[in-house]
Every structure is written in C-alpha cells, then in structure tokens.
C-alpha atoms as a PDB file:
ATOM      1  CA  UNK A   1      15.146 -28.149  18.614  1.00  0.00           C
ATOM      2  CA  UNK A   2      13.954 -28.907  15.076  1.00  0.00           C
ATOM      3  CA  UNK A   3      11.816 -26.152  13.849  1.00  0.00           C
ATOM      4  CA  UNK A   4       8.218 -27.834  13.456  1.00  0.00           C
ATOM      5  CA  UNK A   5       5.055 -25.667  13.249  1.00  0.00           C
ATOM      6  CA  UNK A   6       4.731 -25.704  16.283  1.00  0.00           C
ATOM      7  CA  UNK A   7       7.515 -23.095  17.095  1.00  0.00           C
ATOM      8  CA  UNK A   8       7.814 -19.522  17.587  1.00  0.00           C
ATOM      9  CA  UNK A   9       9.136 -19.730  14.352  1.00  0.00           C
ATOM     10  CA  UNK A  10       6.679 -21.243  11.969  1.00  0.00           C
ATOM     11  CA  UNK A  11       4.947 -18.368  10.710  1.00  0.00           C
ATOM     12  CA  UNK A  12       8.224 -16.689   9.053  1.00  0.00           C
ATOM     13  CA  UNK A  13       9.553 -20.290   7.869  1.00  0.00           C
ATOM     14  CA  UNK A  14       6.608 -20.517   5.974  1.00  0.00           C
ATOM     15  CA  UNK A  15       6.532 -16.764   4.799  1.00  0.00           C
ATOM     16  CA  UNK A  16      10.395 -17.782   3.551  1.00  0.00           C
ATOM     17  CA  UNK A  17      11.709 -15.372   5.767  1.00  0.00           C
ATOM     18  CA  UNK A  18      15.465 -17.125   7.065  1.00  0.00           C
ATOM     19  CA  UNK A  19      15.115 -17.579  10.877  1.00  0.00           C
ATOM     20  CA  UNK A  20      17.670 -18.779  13.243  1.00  0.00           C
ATOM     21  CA  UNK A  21      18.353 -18.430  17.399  1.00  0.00           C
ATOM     22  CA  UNK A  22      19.319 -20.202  20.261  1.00  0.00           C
ATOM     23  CA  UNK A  23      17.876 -22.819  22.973  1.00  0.00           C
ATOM     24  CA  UNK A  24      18.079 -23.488  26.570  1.00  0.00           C
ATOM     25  CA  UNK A  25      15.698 -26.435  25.514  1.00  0.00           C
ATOM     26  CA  UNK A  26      12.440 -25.353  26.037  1.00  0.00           C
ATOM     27  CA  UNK A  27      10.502 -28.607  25.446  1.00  0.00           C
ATOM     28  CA  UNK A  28      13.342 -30.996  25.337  1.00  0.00           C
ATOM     29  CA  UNK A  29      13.755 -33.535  28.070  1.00  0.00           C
ATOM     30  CA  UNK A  30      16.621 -33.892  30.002  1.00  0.00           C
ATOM     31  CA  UNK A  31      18.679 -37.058  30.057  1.00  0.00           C
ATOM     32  CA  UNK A  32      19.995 -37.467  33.517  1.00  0.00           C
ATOM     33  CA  UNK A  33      23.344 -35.824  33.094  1.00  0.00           C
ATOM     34  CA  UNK A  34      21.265 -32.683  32.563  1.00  0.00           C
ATOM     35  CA  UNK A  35      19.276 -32.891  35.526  1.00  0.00           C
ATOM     36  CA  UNK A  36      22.466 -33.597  37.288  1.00  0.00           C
ATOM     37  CA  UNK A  37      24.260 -30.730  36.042  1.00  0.00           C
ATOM     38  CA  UNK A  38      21.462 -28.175  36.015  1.00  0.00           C
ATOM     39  CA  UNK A  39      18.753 -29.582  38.248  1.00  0.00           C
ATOM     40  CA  UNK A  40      15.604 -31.163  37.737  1.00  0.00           C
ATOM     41  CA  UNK A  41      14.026 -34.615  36.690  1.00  0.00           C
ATOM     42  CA  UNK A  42      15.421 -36.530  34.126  1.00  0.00           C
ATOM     43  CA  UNK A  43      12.744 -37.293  31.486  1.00  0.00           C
ATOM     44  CA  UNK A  44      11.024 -33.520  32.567  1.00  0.00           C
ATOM     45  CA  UNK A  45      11.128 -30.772  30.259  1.00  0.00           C
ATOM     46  CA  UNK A  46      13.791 -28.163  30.683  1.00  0.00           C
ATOM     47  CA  UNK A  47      11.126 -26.062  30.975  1.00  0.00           C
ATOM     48  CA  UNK A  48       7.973 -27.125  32.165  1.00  0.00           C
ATOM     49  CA  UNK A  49       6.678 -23.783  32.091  1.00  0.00           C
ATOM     50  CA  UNK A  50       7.131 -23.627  28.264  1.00  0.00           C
ATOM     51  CA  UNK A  51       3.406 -22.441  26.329  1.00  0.00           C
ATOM     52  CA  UNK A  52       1.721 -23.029  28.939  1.00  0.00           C
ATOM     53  CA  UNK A  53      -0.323 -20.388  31.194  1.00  0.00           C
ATOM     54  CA  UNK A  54       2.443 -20.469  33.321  1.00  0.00           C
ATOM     55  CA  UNK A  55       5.160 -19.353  30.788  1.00  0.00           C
ATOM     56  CA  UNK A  56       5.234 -15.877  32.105  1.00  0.00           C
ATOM     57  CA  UNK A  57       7.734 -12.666  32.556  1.00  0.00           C
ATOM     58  CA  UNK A  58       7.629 -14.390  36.511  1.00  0.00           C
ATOM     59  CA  UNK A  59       9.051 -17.184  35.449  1.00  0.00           C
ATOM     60  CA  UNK A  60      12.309 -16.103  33.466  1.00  0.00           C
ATOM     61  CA  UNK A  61      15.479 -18.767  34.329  1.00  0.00           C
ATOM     62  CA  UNK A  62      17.636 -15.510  34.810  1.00  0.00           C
ATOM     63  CA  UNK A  63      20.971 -17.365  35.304  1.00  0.00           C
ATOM     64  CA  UNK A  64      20.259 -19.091  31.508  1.00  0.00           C
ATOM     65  CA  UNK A  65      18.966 -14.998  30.517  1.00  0.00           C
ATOM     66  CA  UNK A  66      22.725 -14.350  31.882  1.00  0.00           C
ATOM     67  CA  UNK A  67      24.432 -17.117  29.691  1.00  0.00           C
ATOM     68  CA  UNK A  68      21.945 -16.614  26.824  1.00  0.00           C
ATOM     69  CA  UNK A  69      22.262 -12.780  26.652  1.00  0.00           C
ATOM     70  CA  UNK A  70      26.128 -12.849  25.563  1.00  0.00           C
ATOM     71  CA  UNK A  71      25.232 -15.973  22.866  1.00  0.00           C
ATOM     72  CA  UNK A  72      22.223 -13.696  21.389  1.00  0.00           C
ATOM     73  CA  UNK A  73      24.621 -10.749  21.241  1.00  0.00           C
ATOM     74  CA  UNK A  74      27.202 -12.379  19.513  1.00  0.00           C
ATOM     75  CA  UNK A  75      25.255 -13.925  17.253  1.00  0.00           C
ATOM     76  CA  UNK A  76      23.065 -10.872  15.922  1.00  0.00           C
ATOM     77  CA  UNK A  77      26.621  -9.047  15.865  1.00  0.00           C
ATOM     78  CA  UNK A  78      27.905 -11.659  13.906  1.00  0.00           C
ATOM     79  CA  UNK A  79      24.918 -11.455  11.356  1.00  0.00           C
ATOM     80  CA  UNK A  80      24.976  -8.175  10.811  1.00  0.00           C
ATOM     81  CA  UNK A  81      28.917  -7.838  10.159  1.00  0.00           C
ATOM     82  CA  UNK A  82      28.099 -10.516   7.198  1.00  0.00           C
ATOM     83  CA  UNK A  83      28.873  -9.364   3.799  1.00  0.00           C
ATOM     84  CA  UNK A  84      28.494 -13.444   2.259  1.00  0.00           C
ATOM     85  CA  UNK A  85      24.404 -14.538   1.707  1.00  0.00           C
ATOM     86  CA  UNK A  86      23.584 -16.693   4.416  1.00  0.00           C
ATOM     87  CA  UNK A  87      21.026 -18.901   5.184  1.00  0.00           C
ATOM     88  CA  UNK A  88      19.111 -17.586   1.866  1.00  0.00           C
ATOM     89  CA  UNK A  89      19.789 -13.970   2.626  1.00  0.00           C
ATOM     90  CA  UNK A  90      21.652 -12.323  -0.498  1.00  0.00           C
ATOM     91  CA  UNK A  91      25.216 -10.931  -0.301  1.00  0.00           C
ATOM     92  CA  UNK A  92      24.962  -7.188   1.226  1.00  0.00           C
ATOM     93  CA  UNK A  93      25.950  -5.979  -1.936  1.00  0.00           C
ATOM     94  CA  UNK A  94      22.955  -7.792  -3.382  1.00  0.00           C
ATOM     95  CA  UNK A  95      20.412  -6.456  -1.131  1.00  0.00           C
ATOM     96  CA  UNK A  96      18.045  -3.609  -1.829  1.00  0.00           C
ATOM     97  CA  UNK A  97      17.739  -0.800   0.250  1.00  0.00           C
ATOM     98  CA  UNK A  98      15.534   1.785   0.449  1.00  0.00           C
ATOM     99  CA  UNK A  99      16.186   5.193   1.812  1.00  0.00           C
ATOM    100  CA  UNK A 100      13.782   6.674   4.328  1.00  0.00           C
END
C-alpha cells in the first residue's frame, strides 16, 4: 500500500521519522484469485471494516493476526540487530544515546 496521508503513517512521514510495516491489504481490492484463495468478492476491499466505525478489537482477522504476528516479529528483530543506517536511520555507532 503506498503510504499517502491518508495512512496510519502520515503523521511520522511528515515529522521525518523512517516508518515501515506490513499489510494484509487493508483497503486494497482483491482481484479474483484473492477472493478465491482467501474468500470474499473480487473488487471488495480486503477489509471492509478498515476506518470505518466498524474497524473494531471485534473484528480482528485472527488467522492473518496468526500469519502477521511471526512477519512483525521478525521484522522488528531484524531492525534492531542492524548495525548499517537504514531507511535514513544512522549507523548504531552513529546514533546518540542518552543514559537514563
């Protein structure tokens, strides 16, 4: 998903902060392979429910939590391992750091 303003995102892209995730699709519509292989209408948002009054805690996908949960993991472990700047971040070795 491109990040627009109107994502979660937009506030820290324009504050400069680096951002970065993962998708099940939100607000993308599915071609009809996708509804094939993971239900729905094609044409229909992956998830209807997405900003809307409806986009509640009730309405978690928890088989996409399950395959999401492992992706997010990896990738924040991943991230935080780095020692190379990414994504504008400076090397670790560059960074400051301030003791509490």
């Amino acid at each position: 998903m491109p990040l627009t303003r109107y994502t979660d995102y937009y506030a820290f892209l324009t504050a400069g902060v680096p951002v970065g995730g993962v998708t099940t699709g939100a607000n993308q519509m599915k071609t009809e392979v996708q509804a094939r292989l993971w239900g729905g209408q094609p044409g229909k948002a992956f998830d209807p429910n997405y900003h809307t009054a409806r986009d509640t805690i009730d309405n978690v996908d928890r088989d996409a939590l399950e395959i999401m949960a492992s992706t997010v993991a990896f990738a924040v472990g991943s991230y935080g391992q780095a020692i190379d700047g990414v994504n504008g971040v400076p090397a670790r070795d560059q960074r400051n750091r301030r003791t509490p």
